[in-house]
C-alpha atoms as a PDB file:
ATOM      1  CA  UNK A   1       0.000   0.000   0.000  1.00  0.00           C
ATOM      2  CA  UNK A   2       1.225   3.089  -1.313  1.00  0.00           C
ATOM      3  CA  UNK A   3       1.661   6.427   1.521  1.00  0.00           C
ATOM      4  CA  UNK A   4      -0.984   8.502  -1.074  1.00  0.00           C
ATOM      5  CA  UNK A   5      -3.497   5.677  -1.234  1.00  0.00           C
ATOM      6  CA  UNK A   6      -3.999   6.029   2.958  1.00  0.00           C
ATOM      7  CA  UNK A   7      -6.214   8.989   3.811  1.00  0.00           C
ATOM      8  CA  UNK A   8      -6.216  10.223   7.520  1.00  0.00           C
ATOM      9  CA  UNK A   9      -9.852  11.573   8.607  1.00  0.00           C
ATOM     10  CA  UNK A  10      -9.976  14.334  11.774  1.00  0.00           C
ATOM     11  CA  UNK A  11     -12.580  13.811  13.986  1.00  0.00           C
ATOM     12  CA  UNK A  12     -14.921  17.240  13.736  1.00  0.00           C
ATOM     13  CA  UNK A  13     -13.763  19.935  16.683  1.00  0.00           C
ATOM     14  CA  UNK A  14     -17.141  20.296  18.514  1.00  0.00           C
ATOM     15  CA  UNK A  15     -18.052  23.370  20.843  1.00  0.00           C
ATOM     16  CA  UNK A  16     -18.406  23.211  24.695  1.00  0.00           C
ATOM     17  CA  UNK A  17     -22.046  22.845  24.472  1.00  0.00           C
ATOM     18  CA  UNK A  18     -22.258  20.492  21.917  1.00  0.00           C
ATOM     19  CA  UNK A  19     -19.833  18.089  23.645  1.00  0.00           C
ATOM     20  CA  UNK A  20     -22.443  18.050  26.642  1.00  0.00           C
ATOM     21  CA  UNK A  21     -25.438  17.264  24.215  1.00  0.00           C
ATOM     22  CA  UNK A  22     -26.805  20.910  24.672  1.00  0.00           C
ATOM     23  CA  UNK A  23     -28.065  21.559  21.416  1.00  0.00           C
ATOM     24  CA  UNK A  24     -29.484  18.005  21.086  1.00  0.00           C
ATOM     25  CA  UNK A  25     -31.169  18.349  24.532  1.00  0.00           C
ATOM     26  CA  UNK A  26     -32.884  21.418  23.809  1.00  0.00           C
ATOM     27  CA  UNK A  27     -34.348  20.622  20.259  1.00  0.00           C
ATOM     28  CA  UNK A  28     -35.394  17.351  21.856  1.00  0.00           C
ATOM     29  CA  UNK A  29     -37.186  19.666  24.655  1.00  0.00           C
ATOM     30  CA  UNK A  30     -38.868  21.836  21.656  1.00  0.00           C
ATOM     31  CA  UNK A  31     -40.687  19.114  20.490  1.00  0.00           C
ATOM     32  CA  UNK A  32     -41.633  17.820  23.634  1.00  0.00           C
ATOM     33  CA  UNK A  33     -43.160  21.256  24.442  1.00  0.00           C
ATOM     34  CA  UNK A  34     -44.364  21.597  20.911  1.00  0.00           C
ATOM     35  CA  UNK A  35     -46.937  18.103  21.692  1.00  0.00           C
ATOM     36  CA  UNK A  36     -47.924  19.935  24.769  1.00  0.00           C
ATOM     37  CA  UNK A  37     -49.299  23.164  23.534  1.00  0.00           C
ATOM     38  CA  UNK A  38     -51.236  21.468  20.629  1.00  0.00           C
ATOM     39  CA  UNK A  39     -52.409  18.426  23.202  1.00  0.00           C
ATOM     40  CA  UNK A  40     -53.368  21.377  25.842  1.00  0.00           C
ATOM     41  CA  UNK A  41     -55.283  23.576  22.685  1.00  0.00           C
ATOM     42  CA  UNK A  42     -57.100  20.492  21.732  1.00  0.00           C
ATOM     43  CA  UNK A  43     -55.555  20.148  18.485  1.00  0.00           C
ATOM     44  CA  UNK A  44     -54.124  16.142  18.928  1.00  0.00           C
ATOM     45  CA  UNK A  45     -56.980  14.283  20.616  1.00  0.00           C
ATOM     46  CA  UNK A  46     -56.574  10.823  22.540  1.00  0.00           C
ATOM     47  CA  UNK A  47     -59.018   8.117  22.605  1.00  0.00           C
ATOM     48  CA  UNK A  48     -60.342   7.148  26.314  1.00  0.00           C
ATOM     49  CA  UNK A  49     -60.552   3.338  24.926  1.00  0.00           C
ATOM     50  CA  UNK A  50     -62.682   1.264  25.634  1.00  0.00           C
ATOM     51  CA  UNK A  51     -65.262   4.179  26.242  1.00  0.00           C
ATOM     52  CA  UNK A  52     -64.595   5.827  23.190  1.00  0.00           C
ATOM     53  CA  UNK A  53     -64.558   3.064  20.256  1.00  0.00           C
ATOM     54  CA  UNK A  54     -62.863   3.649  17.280  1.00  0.00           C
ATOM     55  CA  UNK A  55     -66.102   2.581  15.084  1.00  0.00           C
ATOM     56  CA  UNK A  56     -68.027   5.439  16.644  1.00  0.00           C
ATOM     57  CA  UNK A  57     -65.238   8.199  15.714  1.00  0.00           C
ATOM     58  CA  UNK A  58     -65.987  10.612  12.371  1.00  0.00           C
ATOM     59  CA  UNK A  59     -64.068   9.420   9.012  1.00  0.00           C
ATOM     60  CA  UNK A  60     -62.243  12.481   8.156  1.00  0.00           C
ATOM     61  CA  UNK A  61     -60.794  11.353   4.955  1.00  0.00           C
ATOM     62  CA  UNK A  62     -62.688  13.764   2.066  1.00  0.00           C
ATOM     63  CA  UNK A  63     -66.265  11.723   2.588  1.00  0.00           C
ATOM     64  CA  UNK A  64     -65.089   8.705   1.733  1.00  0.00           C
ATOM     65  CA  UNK A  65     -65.712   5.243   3.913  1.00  0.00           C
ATOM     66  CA  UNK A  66     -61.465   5.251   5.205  1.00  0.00           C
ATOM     67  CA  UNK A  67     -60.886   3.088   8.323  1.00  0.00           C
ATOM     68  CA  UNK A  68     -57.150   3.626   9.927  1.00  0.00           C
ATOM     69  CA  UNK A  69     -56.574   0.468  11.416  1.00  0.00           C
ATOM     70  CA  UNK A  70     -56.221  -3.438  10.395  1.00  0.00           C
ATOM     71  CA  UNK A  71     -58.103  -5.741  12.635  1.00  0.00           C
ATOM     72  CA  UNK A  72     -58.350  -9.036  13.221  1.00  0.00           C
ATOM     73  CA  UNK A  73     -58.005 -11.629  10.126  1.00  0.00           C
ATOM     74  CA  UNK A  74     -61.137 -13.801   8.657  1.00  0.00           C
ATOM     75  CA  UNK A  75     -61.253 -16.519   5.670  1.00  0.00           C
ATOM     76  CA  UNK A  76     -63.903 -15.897   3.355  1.00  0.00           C
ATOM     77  CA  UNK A  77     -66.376 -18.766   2.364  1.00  0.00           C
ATOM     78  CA  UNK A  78     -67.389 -18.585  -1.604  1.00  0.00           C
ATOM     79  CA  UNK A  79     -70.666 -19.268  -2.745  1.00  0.00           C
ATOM     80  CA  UNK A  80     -71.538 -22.783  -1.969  1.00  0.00           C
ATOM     81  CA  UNK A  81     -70.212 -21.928   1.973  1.00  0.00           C
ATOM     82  CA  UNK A  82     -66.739 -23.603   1.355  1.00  0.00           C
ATOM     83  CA  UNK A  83     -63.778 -21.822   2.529  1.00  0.00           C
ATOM     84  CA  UNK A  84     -62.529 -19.508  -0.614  1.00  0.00           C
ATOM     85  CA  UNK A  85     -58.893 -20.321   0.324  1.00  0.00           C
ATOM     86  CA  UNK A  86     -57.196 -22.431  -2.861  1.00  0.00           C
ATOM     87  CA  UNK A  87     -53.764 -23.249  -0.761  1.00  0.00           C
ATOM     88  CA  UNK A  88     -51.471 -21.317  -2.940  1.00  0.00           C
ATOM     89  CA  UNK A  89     -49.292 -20.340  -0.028  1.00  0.00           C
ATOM     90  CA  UNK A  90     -48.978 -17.030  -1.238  1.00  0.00           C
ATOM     91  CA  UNK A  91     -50.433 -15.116   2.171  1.00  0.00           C
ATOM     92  CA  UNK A  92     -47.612 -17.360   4.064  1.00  0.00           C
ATOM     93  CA  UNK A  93     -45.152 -16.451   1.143  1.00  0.00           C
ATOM     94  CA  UNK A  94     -46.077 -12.667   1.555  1.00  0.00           C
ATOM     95  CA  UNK A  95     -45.851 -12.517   5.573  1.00  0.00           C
ATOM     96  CA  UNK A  96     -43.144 -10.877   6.796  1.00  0.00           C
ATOM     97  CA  UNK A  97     -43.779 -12.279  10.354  1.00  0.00           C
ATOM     98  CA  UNK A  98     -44.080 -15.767   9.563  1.00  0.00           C
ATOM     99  CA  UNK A  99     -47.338 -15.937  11.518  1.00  0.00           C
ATOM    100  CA  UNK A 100     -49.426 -17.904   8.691  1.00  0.00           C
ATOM    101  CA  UNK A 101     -49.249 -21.942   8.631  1.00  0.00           C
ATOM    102  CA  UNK A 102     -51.234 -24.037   5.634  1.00  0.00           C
ATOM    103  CA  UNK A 103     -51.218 -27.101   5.154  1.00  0.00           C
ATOM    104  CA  UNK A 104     -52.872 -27.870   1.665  1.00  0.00           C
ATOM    105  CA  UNK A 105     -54.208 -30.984   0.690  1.00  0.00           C
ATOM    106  CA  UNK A 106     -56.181 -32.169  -3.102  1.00  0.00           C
ATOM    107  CA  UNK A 107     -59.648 -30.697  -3.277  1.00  0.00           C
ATOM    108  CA  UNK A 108     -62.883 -33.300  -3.366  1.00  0.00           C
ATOM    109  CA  UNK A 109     -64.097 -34.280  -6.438  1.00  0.00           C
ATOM    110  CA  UNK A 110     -67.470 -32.482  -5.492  1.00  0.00           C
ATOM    111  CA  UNK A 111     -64.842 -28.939  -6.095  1.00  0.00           C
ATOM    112  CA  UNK A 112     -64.216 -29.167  -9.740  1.00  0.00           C
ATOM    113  CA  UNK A 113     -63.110 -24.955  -9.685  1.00  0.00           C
ATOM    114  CA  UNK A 114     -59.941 -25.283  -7.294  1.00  0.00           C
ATOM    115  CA  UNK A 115     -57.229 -27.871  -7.549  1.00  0.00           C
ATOM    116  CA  UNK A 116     -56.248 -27.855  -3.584  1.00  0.00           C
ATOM    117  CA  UNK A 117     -57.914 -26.381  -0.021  1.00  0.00           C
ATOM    118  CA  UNK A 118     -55.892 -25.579   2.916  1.00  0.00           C
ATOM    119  CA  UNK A 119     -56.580 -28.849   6.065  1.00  0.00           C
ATOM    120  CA  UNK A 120     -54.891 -26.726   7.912  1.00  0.00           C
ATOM    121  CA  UNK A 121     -54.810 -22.892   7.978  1.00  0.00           C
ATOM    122  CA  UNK A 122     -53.527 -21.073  11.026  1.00  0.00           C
ATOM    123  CA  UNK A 123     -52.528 -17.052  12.232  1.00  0.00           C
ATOM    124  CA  UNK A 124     -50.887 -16.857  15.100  1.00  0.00           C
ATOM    125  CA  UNK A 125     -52.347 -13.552  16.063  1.00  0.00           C
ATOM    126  CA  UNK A 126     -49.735 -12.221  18.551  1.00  0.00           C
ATOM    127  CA  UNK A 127     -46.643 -12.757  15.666  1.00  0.00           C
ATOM    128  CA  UNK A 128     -48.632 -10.959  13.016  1.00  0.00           C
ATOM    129  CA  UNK A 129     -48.075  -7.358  12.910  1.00  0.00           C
ATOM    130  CA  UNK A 130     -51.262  -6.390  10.636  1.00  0.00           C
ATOM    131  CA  UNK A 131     -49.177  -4.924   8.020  1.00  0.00           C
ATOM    132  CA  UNK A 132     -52.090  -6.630   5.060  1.00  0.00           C
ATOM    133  CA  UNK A 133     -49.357  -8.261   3.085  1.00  0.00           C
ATOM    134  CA  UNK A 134     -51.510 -11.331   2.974  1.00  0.00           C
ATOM    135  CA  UNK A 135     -54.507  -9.541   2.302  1.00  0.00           C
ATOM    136  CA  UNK A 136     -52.779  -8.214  -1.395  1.00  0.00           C
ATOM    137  CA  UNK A 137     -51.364 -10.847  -1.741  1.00  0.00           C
ATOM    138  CA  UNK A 138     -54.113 -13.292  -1.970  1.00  0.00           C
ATOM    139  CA  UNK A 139     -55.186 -13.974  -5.484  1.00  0.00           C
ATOM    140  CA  UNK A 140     -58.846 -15.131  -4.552  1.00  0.00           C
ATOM    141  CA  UNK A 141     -59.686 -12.714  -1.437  1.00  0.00           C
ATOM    142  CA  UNK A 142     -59.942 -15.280   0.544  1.00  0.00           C
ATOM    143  CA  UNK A 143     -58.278 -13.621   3.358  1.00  0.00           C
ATOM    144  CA  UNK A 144     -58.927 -10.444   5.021  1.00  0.00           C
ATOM    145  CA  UNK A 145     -58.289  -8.041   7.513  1.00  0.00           C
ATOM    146  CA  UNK A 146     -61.441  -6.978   9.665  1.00  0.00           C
ATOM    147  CA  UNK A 147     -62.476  -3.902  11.910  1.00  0.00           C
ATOM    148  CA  UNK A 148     -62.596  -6.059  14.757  1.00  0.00           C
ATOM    149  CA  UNK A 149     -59.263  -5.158  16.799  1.00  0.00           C
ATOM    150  CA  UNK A 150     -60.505  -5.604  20.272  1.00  0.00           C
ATOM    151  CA  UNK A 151     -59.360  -9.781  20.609  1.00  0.00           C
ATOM    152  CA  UNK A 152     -58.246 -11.572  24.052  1.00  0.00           C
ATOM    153  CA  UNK A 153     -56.822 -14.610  24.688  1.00  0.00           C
ATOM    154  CA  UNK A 154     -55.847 -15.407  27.882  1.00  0.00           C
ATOM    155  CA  UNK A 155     -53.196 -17.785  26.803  1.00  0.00           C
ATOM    156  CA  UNK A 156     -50.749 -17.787  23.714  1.00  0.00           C
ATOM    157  CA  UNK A 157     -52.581 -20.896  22.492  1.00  0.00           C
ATOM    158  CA  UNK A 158     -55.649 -18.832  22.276  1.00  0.00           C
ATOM    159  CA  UNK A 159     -54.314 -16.312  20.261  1.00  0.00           C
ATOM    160  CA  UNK A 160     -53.440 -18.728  17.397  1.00  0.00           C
ATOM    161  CA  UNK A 161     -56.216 -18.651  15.110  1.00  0.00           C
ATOM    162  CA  UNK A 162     -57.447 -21.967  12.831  1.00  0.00           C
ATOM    163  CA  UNK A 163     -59.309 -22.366  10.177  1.00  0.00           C
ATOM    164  CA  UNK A 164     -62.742 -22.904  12.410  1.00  0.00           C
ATOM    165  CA  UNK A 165     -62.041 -19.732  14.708  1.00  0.00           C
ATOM    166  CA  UNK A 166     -61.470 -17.709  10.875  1.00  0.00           C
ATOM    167  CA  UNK A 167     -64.542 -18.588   9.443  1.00  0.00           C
ATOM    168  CA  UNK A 168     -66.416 -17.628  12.289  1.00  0.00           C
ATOM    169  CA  UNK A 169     -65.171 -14.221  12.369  1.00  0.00           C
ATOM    170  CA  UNK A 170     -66.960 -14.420   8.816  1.00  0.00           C
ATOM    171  CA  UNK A 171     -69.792 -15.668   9.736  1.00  0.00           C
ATOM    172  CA  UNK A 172     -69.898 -12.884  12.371  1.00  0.00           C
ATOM    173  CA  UNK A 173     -69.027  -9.994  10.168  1.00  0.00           C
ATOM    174  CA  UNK A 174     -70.047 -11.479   6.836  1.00  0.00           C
ATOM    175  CA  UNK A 175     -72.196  -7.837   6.731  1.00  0.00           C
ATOM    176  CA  UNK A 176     -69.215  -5.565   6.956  1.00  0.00           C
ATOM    177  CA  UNK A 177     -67.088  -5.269   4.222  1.00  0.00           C
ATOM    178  CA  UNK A 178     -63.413  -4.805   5.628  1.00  0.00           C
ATOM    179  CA  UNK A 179     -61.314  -2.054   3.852  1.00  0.00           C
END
């Protein structure tokens, strides 16, 4: 290695005040104080959950029907009442938590539209981070994300959602259509 090929950096010479964070502290203080005044003057409002619901809150998104928030996921049943899911694996392929398990297996004779149906379909509700990859990713809808964010499980096993415990959050919001 050649003497002109090495280049020595300098460290930047910093001020009395900015070696003791000074500068830092005080913007970090602005903002702070900023959220206060416009918290105080009623301009940022908080929800007192679970009095205030978020279904009973004005959409302010230029008249149309906008929901901010991803709830709880539900299979979708076709026609005939049979779950809509074809077992591509793409919602699992899609998830960037890893939360959704299929296990696919032929379909019946009786199906002659769909090759394959998931045995096995589980969300393991406390991994999944209800970002709605699976939702777009899904090539028949057969999976969606509902308005219904206010789940509990008492235990982790709870919280993992089959194929039974999906469909019947469609047969309980079936009515609503999610986003």
């Amino acid at each position: 290695m050649k003497p002109e090929d090495v280049i020595e950096l300098q460290p930047p010479r910093l001020t009395a005040g900015e070696n003791m964070f000074l500068p830092s502290v005080l913007s970090g203080l602005g903002t702070t104080i900023t959220h206060l005044f416009k918290s105080v003057g009623g301009q940022v409002r908080t929800m007192q959950y679970p009095e205030e619901r978020r279904e009973n809150l004005p959409v302010l998104e230029r008249g149309m029907d906008v929901q901010r928030y991803r709830g709880v996921h539900r299979l979708n049943r076709d026609e005939q009442g049979r779950v809509k899911c074809v077992a591509c694996y793409m919602c699992a392929t899609a998830c960037p938590a890893h939360c959704i398990h299929i296990v696919g297996d032929a379909a019946p004779e009786t199906w002659p539209d769909r090759e394959k149906y998931p045995i096995k379909f589980d969300i393991d509700e406390l991994r999944c981070i209800y970002c709605g990859m699976c939702e777009e990713a899904c090539p028949v809808d057969a999976i969606e994300l509902t308005y219904e964010y206010d789940i509990v499980g008492l235990t982790r096993e709870e919280m993992i959602f089959d194929k039974e415990k999906l469909l019947a959050i469609y047969d309980q919001t079936s009515e609503r259509r999610p986003m």
